[in-house]
N, C-alpha and C. Protein backbone atom coordinates (compact mmCIF):
# COMPACT_ATOMS: atom_id res chain seq x y z
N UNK A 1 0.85 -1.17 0.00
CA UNK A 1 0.00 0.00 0.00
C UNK A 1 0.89 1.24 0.00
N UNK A 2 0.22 2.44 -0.89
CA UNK A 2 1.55 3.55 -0.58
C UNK A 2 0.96 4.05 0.61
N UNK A 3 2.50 4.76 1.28
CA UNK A 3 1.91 5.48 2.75
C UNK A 3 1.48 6.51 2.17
N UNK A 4 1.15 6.97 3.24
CA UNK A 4 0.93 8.33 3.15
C UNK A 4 1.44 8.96 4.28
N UNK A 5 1.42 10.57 3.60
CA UNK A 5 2.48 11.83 4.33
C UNK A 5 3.57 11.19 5.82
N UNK A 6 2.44 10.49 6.89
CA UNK A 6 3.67 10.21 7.96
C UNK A 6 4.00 9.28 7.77
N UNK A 7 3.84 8.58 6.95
CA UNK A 7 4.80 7.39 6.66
C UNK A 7 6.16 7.42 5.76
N UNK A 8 5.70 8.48 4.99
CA UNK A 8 7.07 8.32 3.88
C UNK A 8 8.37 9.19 4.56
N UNK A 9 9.39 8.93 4.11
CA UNK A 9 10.86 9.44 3.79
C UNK A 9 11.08 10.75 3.41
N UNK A 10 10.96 11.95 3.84
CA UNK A 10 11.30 13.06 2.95
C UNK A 10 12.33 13.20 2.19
N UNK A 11 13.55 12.72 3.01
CA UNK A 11 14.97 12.36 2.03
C UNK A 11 14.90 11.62 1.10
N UNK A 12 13.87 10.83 1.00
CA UNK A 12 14.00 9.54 0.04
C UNK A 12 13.28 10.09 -1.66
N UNK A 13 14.06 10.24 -2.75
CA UNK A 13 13.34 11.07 -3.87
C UNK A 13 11.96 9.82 -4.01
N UNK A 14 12.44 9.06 -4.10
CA UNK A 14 11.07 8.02 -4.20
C UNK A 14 9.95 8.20 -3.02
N UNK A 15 10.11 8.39 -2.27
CA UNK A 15 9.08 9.43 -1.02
C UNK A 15 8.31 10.23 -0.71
N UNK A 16 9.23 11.44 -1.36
CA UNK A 16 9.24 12.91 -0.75
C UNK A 16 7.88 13.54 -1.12
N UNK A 17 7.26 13.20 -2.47
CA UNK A 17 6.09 13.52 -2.74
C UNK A 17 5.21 12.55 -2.90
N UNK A 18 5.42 10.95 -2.68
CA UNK A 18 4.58 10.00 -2.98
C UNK A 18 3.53 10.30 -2.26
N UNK A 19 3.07 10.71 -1.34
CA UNK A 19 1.85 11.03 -0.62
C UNK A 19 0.79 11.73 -1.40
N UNK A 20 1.68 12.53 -2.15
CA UNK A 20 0.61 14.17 -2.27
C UNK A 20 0.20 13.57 -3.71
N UNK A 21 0.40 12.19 -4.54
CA UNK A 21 0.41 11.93 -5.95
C UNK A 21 -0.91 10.91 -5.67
N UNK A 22 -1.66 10.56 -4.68
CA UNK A 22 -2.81 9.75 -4.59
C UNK A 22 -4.23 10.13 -4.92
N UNK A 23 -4.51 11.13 -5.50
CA UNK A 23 -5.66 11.45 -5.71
C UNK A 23 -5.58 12.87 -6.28
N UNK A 24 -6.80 13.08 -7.14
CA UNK A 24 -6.87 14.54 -7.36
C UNK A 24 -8.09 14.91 -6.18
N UNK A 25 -7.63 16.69 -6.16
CA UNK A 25 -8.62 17.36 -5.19
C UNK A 25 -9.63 17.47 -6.08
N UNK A 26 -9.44 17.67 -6.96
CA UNK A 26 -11.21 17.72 -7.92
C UNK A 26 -11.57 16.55 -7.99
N UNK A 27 -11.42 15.50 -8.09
CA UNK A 27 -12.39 14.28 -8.15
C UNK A 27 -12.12 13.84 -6.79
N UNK A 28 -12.88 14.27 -5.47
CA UNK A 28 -12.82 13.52 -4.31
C UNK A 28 -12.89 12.22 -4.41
N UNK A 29 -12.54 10.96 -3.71
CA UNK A 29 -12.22 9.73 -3.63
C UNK A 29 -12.38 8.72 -4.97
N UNK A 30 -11.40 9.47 -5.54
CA UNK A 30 -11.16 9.17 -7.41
C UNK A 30 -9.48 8.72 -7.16
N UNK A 31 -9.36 7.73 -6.78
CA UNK A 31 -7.41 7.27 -6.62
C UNK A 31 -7.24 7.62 -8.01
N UNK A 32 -5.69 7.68 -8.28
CA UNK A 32 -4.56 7.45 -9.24
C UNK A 32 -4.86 6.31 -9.73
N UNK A 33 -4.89 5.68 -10.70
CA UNK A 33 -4.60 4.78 -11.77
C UNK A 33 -3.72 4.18 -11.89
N UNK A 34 -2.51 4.16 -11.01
CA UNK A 34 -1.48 3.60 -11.55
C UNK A 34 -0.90 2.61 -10.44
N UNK A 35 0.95 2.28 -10.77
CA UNK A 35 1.14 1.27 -10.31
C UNK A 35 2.17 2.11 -9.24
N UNK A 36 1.87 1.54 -7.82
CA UNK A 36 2.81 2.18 -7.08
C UNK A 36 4.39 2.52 -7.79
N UNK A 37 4.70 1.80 -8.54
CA UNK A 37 6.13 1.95 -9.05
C UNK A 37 6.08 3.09 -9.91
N UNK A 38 5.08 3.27 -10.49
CA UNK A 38 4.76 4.62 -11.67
C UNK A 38 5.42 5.63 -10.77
N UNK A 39 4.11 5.62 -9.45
CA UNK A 39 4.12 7.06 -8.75
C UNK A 39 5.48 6.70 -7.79
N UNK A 40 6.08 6.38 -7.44
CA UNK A 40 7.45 6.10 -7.01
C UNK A 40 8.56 7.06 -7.92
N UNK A 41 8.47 6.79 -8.84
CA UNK A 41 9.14 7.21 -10.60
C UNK A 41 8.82 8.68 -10.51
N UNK A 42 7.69 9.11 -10.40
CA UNK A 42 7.12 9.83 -10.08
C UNK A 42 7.60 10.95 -9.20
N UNK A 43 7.64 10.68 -8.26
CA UNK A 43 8.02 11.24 -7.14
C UNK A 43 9.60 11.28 -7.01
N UNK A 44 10.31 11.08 -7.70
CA UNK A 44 11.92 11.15 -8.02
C UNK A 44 12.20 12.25 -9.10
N UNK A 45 11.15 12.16 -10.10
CA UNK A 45 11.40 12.61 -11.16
C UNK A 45 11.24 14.23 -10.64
N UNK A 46 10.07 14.42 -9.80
CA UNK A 46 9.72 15.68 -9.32
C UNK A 46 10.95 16.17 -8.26
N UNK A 47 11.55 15.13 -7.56
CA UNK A 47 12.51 15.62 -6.26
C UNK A 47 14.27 15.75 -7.17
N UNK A 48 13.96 15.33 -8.93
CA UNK A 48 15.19 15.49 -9.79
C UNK A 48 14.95 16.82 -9.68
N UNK A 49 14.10 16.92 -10.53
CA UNK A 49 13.51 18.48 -11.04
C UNK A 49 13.20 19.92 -10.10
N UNK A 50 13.78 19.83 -9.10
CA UNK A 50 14.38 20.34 -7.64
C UNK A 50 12.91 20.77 -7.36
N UNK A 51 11.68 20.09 -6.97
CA UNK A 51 10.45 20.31 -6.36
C UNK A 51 10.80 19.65 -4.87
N UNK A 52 10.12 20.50 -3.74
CA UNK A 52 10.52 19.85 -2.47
C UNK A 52 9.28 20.75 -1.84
N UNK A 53 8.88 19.70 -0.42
CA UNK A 53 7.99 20.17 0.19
C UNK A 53 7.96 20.63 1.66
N UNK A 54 7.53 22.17 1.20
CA UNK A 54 7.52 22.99 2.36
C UNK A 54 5.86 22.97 3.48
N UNK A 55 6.52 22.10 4.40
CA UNK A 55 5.36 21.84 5.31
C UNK A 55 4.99 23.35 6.11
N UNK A 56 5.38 24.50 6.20
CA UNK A 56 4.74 25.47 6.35
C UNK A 56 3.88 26.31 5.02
N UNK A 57 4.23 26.02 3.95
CA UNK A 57 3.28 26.32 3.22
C UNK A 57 2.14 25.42 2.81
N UNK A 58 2.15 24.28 3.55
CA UNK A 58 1.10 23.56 2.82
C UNK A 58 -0.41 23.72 3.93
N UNK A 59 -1.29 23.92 2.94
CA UNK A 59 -2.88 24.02 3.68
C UNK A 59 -3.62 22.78 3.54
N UNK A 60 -3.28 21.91 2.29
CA UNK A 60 -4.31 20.54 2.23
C UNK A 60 -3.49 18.99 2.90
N UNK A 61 -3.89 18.48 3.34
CA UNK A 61 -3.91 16.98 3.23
C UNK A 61 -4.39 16.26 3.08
N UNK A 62 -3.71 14.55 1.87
CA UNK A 62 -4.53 13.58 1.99
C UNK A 62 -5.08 12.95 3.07
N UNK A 63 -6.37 12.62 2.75
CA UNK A 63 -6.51 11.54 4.42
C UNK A 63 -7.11 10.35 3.85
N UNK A 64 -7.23 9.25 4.52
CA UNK A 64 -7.70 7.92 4.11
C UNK A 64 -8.99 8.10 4.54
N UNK A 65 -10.43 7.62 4.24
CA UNK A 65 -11.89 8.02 4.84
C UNK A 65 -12.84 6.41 4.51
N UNK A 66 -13.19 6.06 5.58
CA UNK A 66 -13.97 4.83 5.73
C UNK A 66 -12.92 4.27 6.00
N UNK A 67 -13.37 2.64 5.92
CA UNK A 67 -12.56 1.42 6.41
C UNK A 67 -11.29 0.63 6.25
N UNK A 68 -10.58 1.57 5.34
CA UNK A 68 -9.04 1.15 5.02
C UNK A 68 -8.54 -0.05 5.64
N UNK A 69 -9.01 -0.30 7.17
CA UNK A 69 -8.03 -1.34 7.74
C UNK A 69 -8.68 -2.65 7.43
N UNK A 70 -9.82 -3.00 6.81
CA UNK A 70 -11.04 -3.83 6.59
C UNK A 70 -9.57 -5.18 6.02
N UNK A 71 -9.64 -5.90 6.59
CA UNK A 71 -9.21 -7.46 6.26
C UNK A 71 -9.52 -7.48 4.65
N UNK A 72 -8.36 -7.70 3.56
CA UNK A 72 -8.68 -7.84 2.44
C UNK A 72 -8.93 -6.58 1.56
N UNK A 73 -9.53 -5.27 2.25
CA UNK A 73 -9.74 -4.37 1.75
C UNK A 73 -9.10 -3.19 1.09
N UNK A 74 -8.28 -2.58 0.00
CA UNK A 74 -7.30 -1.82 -0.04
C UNK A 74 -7.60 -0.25 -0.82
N UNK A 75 -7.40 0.51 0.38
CA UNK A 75 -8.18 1.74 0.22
C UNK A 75 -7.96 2.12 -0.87
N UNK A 76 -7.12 2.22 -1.92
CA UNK A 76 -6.91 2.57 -3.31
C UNK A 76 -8.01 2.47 -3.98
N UNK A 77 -8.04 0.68 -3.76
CA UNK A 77 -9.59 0.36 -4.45
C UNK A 77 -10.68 0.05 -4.66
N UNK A 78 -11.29 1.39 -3.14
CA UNK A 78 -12.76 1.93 -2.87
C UNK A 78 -12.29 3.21 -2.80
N UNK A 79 -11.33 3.92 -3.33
CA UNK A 79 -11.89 5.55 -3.69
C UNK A 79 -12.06 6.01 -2.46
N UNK A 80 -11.00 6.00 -1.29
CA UNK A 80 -11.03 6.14 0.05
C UNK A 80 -10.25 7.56 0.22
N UNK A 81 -9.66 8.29 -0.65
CA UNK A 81 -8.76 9.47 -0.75
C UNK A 81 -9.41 10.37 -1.04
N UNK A 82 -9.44 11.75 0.13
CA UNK A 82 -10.14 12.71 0.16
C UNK A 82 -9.05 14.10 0.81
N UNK A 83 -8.93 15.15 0.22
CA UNK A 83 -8.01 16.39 0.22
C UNK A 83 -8.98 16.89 1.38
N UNK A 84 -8.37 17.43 2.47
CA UNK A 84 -8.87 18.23 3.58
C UNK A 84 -8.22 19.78 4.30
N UNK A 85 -8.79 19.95 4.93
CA UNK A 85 -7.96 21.29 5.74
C UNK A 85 -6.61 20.24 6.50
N UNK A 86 -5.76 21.53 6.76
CA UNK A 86 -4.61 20.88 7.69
C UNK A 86 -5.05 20.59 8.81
N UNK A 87 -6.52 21.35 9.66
CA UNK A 87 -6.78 21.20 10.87
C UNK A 87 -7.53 19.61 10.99
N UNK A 88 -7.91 19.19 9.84
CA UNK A 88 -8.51 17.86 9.94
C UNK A 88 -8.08 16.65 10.99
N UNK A 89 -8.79 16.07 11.70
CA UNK A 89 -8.43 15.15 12.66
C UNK A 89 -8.18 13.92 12.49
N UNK A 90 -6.69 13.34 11.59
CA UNK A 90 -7.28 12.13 11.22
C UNK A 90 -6.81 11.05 11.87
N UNK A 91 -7.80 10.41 12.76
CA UNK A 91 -8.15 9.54 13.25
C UNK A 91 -6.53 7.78 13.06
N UNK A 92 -6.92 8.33 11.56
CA UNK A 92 -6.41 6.83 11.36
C UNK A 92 -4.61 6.98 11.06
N UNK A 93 -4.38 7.80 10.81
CA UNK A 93 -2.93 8.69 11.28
C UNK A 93 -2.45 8.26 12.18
N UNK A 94 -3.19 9.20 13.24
CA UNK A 94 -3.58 9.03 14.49
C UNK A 94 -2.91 7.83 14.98
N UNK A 95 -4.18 6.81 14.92
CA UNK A 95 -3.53 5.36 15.11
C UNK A 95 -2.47 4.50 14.28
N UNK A 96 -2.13 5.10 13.35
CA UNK A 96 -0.88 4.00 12.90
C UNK A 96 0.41 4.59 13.29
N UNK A 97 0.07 5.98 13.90
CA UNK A 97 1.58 6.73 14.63
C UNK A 97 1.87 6.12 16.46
N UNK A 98 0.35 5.66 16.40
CA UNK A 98 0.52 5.25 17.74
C UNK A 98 0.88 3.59 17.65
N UNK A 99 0.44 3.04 16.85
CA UNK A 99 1.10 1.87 16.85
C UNK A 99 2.50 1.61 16.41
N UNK A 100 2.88 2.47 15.72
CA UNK A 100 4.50 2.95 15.27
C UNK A 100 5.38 2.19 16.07
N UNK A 101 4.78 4.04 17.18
CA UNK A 101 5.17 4.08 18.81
C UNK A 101 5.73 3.03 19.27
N UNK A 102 4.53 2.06 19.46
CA UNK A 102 4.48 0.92 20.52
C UNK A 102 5.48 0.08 19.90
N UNK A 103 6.20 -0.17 18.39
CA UNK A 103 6.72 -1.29 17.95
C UNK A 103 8.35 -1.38 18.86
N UNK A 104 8.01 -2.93 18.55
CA UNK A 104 9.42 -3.60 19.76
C UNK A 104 10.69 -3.26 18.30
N UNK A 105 11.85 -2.87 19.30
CA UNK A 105 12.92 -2.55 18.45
C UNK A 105 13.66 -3.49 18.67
N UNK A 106 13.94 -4.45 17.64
CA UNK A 106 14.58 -5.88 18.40
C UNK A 106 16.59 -5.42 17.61
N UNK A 107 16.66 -4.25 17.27
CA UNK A 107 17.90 -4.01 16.90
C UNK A 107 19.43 -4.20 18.15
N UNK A 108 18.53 -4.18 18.98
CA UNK A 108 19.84 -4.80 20.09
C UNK A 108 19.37 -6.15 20.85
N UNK A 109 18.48 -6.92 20.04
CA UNK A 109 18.38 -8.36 20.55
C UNK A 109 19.35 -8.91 20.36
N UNK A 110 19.59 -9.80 21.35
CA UNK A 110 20.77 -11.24 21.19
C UNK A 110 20.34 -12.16 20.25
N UNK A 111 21.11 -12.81 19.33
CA UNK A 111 20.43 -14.18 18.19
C UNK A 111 19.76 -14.96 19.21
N UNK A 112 20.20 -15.46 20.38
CA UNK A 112 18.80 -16.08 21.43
C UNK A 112 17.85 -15.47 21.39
N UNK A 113 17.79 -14.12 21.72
CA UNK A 113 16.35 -13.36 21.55
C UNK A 113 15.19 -13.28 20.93
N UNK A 114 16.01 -13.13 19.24
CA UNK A 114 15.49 -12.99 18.52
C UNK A 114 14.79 -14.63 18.12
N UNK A 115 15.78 -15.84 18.01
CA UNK A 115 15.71 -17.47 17.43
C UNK A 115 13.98 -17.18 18.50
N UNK A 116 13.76 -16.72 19.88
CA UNK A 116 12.86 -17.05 20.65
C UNK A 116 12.17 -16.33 20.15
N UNK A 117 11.72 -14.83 20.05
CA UNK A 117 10.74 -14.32 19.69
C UNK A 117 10.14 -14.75 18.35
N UNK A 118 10.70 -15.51 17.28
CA UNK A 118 10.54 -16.08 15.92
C UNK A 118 9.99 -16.94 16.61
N UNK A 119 10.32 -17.99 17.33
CA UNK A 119 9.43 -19.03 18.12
C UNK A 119 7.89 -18.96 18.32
N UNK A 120 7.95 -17.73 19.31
CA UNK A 120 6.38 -17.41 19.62
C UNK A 120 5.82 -16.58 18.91
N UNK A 121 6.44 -16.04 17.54
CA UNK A 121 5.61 -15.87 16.59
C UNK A 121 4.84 -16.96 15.79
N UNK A 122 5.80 -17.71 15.48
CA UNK A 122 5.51 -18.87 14.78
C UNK A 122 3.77 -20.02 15.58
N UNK A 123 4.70 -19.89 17.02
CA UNK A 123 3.24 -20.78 17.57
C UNK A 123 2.30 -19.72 17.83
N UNK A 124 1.96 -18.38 17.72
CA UNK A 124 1.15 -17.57 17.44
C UNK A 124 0.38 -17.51 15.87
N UNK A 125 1.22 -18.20 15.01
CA UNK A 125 0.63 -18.13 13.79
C UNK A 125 0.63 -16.52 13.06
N UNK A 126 1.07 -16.06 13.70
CA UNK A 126 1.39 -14.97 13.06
C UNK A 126 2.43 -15.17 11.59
N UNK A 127 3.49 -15.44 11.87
CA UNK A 127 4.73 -16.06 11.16
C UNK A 127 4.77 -17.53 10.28
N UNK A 128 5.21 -18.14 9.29
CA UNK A 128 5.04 -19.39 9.51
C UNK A 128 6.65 -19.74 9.60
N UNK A 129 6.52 -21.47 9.89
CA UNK A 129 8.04 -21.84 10.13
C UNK A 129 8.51 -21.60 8.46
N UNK A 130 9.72 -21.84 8.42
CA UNK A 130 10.44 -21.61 7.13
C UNK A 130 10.34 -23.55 6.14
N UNK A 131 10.02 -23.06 5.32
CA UNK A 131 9.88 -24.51 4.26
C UNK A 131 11.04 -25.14 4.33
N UNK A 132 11.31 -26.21 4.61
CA UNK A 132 12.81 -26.93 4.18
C UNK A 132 13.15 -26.91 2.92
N UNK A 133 14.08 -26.49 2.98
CA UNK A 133 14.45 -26.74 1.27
C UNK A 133 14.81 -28.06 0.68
N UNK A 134 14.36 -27.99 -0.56
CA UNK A 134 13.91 -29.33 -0.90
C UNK A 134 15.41 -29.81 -1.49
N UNK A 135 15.71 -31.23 -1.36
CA UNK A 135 16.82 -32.25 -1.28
C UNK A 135 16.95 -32.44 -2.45
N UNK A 136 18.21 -31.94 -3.29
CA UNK A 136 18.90 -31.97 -4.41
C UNK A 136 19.26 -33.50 -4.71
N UNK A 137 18.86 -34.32 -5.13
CA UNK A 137 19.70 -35.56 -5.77
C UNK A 137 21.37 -35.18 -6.07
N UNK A 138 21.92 -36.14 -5.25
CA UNK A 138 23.53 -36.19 -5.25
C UNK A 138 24.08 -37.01 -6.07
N UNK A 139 25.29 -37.55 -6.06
CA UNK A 139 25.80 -38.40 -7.36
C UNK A 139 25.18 -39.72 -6.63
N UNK A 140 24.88 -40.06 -8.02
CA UNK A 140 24.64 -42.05 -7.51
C UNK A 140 25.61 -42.69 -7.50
N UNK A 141 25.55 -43.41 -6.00
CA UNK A 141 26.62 -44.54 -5.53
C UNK A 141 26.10 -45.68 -6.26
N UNK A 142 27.01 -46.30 -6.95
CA UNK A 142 26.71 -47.62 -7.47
C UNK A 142 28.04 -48.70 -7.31
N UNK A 143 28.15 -49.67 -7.81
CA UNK A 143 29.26 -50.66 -7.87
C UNK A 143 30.42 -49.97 -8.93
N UNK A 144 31.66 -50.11 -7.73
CA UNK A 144 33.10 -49.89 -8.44
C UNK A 144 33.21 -50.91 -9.50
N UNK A 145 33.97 -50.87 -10.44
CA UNK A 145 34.30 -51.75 -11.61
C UNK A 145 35.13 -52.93 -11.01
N UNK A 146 34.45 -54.26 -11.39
CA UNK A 146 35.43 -55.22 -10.97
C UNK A 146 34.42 -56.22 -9.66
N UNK A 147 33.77 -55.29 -9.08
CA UNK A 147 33.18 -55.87 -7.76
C UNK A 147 31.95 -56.64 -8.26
N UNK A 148 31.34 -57.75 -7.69
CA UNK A 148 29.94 -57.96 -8.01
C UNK A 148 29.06 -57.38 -6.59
């Protein structure tokens, strides 16, 4: 899914404007057409072309509107993108900054740590175990010359 505004990279040219490329303000909840990689392309081509965004001049933002988080559902494609005031409250922002927040930083786990927390992901079903990789046929052992 592309993020939007607090999710992306400002440094990142593939980023910096991917937010603001999801919809037009004249056709309220009318998405973009295209393939995240377009507007990626997109958004480089504009941060080549020395465009950059000044968060004190800006008055609109995208916001996501209805059920975005719906199991299966992907706000792109129900026309969920709607241009608002800056004072707008959005809710669902909101909560994915707060769940951000809460995420475990396992960057100074021990490989025990981590081998365990993969564990109780796994019997959580969250995760699955990793597939064995499947067993290459080796040379065939057969009878040396001479032997019966």
């Amino acid at each position: 899914m592309i993020p939007m505004q607090g999710q992306c990279d400002p440094d990142d040219p593939e980023e910096f404007a991917l937010w603001a490329l999801v919809g037009i303000e004249e056709t309220p909840g009318v998405p973009m057409i295209t393939t995240e990689l377009s507007l990626r392309s997109l958004s480089k081509q504009l941060a080549d072309a020395g465009f950059r965004h000044h968060p004190d001049l800006q008055v609109r933002k995208a916001v996501i509107l209805g059920a975005p988080d719906v199991e299966g559902v992907h706000w792109m494609g129900v026309g969920q993108i709607s241009w608002v005031g800056m004072d707008y409250r959005d809710e669902i922002a909101e909560a994915a900054a707060e769940q951000a927040a809460q995420r475990i930083d396992f960057s100074g786990a021990t490989p025990a740590q981590l081998i365990d927390a993969a564990a109780q992901l796994e019997s959580m079903g969250v995760v699955r175990a990793p597939e064995a990789a499947p067993v290459v046929d080796g040379p065939v052992v057969g009878r040396a010359e001479g032997f019966p």
